[in-house]
Protein backbone atom coordinates (compact mmCIF):
# COMPACT_ATOMS: atom_id res chain seq x y z
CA UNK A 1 96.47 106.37 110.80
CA UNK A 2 100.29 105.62 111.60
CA UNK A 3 103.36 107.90 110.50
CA UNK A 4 106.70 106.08 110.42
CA UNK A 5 109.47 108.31 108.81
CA UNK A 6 108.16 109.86 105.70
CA UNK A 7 105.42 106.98 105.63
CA UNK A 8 101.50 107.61 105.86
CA UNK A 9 99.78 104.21 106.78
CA UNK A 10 95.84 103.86 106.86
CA UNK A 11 93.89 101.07 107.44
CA UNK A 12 89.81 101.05 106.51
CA UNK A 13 87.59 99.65 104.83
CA UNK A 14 86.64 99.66 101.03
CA UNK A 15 83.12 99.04 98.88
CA UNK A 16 83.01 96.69 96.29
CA UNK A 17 81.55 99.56 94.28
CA UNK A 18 84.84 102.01 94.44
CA UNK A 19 86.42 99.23 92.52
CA UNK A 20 88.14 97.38 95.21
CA UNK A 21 87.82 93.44 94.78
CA UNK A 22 87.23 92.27 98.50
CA UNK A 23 85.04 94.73 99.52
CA UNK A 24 86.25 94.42 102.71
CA UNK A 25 89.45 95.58 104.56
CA UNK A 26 91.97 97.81 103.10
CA UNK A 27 95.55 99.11 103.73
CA UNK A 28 97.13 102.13 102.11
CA UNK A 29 100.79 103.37 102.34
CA UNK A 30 101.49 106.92 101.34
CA UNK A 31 98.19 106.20 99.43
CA UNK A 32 98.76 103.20 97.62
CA UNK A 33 95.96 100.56 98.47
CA UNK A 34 96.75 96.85 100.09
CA UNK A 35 93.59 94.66 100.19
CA UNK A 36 93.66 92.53 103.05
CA UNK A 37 91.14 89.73 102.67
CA UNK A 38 89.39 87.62 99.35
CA UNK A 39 86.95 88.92 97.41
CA UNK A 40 83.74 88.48 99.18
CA UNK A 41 85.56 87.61 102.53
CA UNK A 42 83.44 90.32 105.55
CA UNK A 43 85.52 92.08 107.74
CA UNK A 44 86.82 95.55 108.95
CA UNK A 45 89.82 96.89 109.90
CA UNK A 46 90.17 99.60 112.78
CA UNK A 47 93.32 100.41 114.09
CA UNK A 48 97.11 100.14 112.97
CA UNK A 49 100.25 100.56 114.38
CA UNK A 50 103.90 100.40 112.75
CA UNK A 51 107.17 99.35 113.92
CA UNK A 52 110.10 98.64 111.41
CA UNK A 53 109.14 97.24 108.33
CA UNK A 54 105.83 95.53 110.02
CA UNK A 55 102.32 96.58 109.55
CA UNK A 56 100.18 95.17 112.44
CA UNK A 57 95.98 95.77 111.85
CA UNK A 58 93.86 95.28 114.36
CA UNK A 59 89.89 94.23 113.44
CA UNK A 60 87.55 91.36 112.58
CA UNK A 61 86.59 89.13 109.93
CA UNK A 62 83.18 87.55 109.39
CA UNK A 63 83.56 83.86 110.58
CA UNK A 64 81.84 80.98 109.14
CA UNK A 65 79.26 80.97 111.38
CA UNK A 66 78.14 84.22 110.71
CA UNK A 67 79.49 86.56 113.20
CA UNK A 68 82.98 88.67 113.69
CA UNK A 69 85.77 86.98 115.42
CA UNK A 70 87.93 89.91 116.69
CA UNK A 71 91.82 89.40 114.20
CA UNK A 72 94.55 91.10 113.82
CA UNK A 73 96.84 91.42 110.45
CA UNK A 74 100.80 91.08 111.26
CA UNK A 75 102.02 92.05 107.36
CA UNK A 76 99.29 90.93 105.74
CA UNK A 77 98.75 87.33 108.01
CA UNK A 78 95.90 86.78 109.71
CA UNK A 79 96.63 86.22 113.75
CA UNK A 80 93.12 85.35 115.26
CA UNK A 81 92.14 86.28 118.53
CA UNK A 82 88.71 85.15 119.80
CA UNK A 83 87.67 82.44 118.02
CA UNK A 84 85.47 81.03 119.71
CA UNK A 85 83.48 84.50 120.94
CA UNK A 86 82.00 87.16 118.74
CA UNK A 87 84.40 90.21 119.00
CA UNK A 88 85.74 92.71 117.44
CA UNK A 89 89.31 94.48 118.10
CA UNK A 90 89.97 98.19 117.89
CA UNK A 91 93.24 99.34 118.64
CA UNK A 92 97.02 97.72 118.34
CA UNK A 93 100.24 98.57 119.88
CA UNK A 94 103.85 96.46 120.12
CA UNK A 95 106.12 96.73 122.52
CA UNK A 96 109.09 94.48 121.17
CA UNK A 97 107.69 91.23 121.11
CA UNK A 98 104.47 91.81 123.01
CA UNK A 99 101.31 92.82 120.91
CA UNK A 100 98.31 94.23 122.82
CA UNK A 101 95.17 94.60 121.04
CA UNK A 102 92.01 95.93 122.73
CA UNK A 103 88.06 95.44 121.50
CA UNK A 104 85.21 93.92 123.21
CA UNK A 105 82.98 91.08 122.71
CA UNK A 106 79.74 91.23 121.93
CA UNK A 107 78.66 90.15 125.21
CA UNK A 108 79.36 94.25 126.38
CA UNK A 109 82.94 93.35 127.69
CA UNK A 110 85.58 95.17 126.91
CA UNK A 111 89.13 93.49 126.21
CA UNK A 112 92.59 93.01 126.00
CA UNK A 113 94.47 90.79 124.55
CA UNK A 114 98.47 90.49 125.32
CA UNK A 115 100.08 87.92 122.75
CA UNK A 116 96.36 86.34 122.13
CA UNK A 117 95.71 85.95 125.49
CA UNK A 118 92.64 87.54 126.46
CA UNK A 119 91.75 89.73 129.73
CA UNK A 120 87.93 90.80 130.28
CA UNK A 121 88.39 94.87 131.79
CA UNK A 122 85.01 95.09 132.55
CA UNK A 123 81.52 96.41 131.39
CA UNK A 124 82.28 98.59 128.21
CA UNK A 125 84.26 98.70 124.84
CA UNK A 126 87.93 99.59 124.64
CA UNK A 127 88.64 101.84 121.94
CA UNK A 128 92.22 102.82 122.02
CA UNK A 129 95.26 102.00 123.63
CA UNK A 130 98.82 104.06 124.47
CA UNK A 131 102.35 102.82 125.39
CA UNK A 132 104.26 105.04 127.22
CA UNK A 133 107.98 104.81 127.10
């Protein structure tokens, strides 16, 4: 969850079943929903973080071949991350131009990921990250 101003931002997940088309990732402002993938397109959406008018989503989305590619949504855009590994990302923050994103891969290393460039931190899974001004 993300307050700007007045404005409540969420990002989750939704079922199929609670009438959502996707099934898959959701974003609501001050309650009203924003799917973020096609209907029947995997993935899940974890952390969020607001600046302005843009809504930047960190998560993953089911990849062709089966696994989660760790993603993050700038306004609705997809912005991949780790192509080529399966990972997942859990946290966003901006810091004027520079977006860090941290997750892990599914090899047990935790991550970070400064403009899509990705750092290994170790053993672990990052979870959260902080910017102190």
């Amino acid at each position: 969850m993300c307050i700007s101003g007045t404005d409540i931002h969420v990002a989750g997940d939704a079922s199929a079943s609670a009438g959502y088309l996707s099934g898959g990732s959701i974003y609501w402002k001050n309650g009203t929903p924003t799917e973020l993938t096609n209907p029947g397109q995997r993935s899940s959406a974890n952390g969020i973080f607001v600046v302005g008018n843009d809504v930047y989503i960190a998560g993953s989305m089911i990849a062709a071949d089966g696994n989660p590619h760790a993603i993050y949504w700038k306004n609705g855009n997809v912005v991949a991350l780790d192509p080529n590994y399966n990972s997942v990302a859990r946290a966003i923050a901006v810091d004027g131009t520079d977006v860090y994103v941290v997750g892990e891969r599914a090899s047990g290393r935790a991550m970070v990921w400064k403009n899509g460039t990705a750092t290994i931190l170790g053993m672990g899974r990052a979870r959260a990250i902080c910017l102190k001004k």
